[in-house]
Each structure stands twice: as C-alpha cells, then as structure tokens.
C-alpha atoms as a PDB file:
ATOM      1  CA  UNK A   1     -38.876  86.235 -31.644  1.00  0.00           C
ATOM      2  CA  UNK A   2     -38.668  85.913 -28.205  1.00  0.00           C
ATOM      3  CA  UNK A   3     -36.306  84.751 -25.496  1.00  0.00           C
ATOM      4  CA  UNK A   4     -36.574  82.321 -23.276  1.00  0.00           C
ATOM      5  CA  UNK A   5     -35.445  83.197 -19.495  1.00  0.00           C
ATOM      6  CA  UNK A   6     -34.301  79.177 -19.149  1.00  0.00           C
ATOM      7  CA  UNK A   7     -30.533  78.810 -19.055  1.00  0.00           C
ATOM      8  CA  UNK A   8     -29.455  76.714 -21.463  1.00  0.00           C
ATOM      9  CA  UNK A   9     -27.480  73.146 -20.426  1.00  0.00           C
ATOM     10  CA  UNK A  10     -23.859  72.727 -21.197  1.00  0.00           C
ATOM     11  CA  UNK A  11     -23.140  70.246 -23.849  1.00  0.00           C
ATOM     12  CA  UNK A  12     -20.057  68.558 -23.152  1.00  0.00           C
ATOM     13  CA  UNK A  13     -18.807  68.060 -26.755  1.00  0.00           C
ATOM     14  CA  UNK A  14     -19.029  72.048 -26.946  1.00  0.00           C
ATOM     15  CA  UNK A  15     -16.046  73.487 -27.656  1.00  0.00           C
ATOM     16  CA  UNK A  16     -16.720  76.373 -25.910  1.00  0.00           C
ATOM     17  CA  UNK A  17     -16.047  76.571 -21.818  1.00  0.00           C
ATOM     18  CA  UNK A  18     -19.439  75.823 -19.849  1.00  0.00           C
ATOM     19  CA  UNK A  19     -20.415  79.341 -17.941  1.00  0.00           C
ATOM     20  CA  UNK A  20     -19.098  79.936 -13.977  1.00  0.00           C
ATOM     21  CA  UNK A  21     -21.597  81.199 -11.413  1.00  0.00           C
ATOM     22  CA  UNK A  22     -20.169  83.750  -9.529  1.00  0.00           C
ATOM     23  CA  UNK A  23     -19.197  82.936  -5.863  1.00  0.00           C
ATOM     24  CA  UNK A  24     -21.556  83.487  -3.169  1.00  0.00           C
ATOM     25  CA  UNK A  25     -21.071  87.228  -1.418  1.00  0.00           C
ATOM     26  CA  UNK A  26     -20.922  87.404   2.282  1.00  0.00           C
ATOM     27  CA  UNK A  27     -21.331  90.796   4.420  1.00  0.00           C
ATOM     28  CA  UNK A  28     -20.858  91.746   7.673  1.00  0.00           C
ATOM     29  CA  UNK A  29     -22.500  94.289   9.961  1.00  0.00           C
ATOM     30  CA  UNK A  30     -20.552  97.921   9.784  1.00  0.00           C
ATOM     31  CA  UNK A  31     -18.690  97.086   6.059  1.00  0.00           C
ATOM     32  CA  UNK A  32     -18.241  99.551   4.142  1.00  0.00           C
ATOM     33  CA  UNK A  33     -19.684  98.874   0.864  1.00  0.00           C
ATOM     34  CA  UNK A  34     -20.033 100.547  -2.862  1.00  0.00           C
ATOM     35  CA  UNK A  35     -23.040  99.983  -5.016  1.00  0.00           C
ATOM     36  CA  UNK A  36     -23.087 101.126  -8.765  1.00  0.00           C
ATOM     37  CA  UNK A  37     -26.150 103.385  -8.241  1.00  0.00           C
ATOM     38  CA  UNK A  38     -25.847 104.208  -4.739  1.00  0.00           C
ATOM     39  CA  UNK A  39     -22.198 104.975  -4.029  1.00  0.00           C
ATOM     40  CA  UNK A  40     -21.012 104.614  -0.931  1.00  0.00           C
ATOM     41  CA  UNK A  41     -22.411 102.743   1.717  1.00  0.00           C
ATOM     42  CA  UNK A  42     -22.019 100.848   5.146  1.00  0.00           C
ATOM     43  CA  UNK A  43     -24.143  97.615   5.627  1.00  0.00           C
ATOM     44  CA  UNK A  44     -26.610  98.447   8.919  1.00  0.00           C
ATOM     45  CA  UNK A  45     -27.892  95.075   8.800  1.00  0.00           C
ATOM     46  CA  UNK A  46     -27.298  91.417   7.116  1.00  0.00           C
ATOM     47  CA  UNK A  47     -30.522  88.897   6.294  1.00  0.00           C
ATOM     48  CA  UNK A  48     -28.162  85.835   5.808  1.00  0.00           C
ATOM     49  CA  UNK A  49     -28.473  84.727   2.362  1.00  0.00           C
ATOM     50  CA  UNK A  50     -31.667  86.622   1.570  1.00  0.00           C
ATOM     51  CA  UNK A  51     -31.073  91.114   1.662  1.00  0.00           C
ATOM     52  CA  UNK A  52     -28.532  93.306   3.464  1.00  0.00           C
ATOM     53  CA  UNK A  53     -29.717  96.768   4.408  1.00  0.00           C
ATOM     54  CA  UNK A  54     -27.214  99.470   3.293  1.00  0.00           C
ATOM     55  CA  UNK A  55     -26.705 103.101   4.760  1.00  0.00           C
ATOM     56  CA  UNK A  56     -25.903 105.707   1.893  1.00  0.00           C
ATOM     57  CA  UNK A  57     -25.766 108.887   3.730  1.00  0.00           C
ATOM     58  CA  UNK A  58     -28.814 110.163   2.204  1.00  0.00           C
ATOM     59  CA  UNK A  59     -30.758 106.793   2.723  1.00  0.00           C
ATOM     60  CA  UNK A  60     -31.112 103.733   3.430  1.00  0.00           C
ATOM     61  CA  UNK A  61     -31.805 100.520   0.678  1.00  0.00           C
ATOM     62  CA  UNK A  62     -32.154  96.855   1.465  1.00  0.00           C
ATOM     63  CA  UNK A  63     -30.816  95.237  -1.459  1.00  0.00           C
ATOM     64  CA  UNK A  64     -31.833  91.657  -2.321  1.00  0.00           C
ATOM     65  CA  UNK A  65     -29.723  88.797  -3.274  1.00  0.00           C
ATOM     66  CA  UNK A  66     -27.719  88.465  -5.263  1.00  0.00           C
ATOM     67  CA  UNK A  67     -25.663  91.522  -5.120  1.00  0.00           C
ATOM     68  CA  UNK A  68     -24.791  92.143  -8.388  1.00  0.00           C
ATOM     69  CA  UNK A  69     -24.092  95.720  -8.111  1.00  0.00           C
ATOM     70  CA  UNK A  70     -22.450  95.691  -4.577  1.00  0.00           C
ATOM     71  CA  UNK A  71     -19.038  95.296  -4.115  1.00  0.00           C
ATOM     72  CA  UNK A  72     -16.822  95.495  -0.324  1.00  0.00           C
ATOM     73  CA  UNK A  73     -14.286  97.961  -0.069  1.00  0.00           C
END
C-alpha cells in the first residue's frame, strides 16, 4: 500500500472541519529566532518568501520555506 502525496479535497457534506493552512511567517533582519534542531538563532538575512539565513552561534543555516520548525522569540 502506498500513499499518495496529493492532499485530499474537502467534501462539504463531511462532518468533519476542512484542514487550516497555517499563516504565512514573516522575518526580519536581526530577530532572534528558535529552531527545533538548531536552538537559538538570529536571522542574518531574509529571501522574501523563499529562505532566511539564520546565525546559531556555531553556524550558520539558510532554512527554506516554509518554516516549520522556526519559531520568533
């Protein structure tokens, strides 16, 4: 059995409440930041819409939209 990576539609005789995307998240240059792997962080530099490049101390990750496992502070 395998599964398909299509979402699946909302049917709107379900009786169960259609899934929410979760809102866009926005950045700005010098944040401080906190990634689930990473730690701590402060955003060095923001590719609107597309990666933000985050400072950890030790070094430094671009991480891609979206940002899941990024959070502000």
């Amino acid at each position: 059995m395998t599964k398909s990576a299509v979402a699946r539609r909302h049917l709107p005789t379900s009786p169960f409440k259609a899934p929410v995307a979760p809102p866009d998240k926005h950045f700005a240059e010098g944040e401080r930041v906190t990634h689930d792997t990473y730690g701590l962080g402060r955003i060095v530099s923001v590719e609107e819409g597309v990666a933000v490049l985050v400072d950890f101390g030790s070094k430094q990750v671009r991480i891609l939209s979206p940002y899941l496992k990024l959070n502000a502070l």
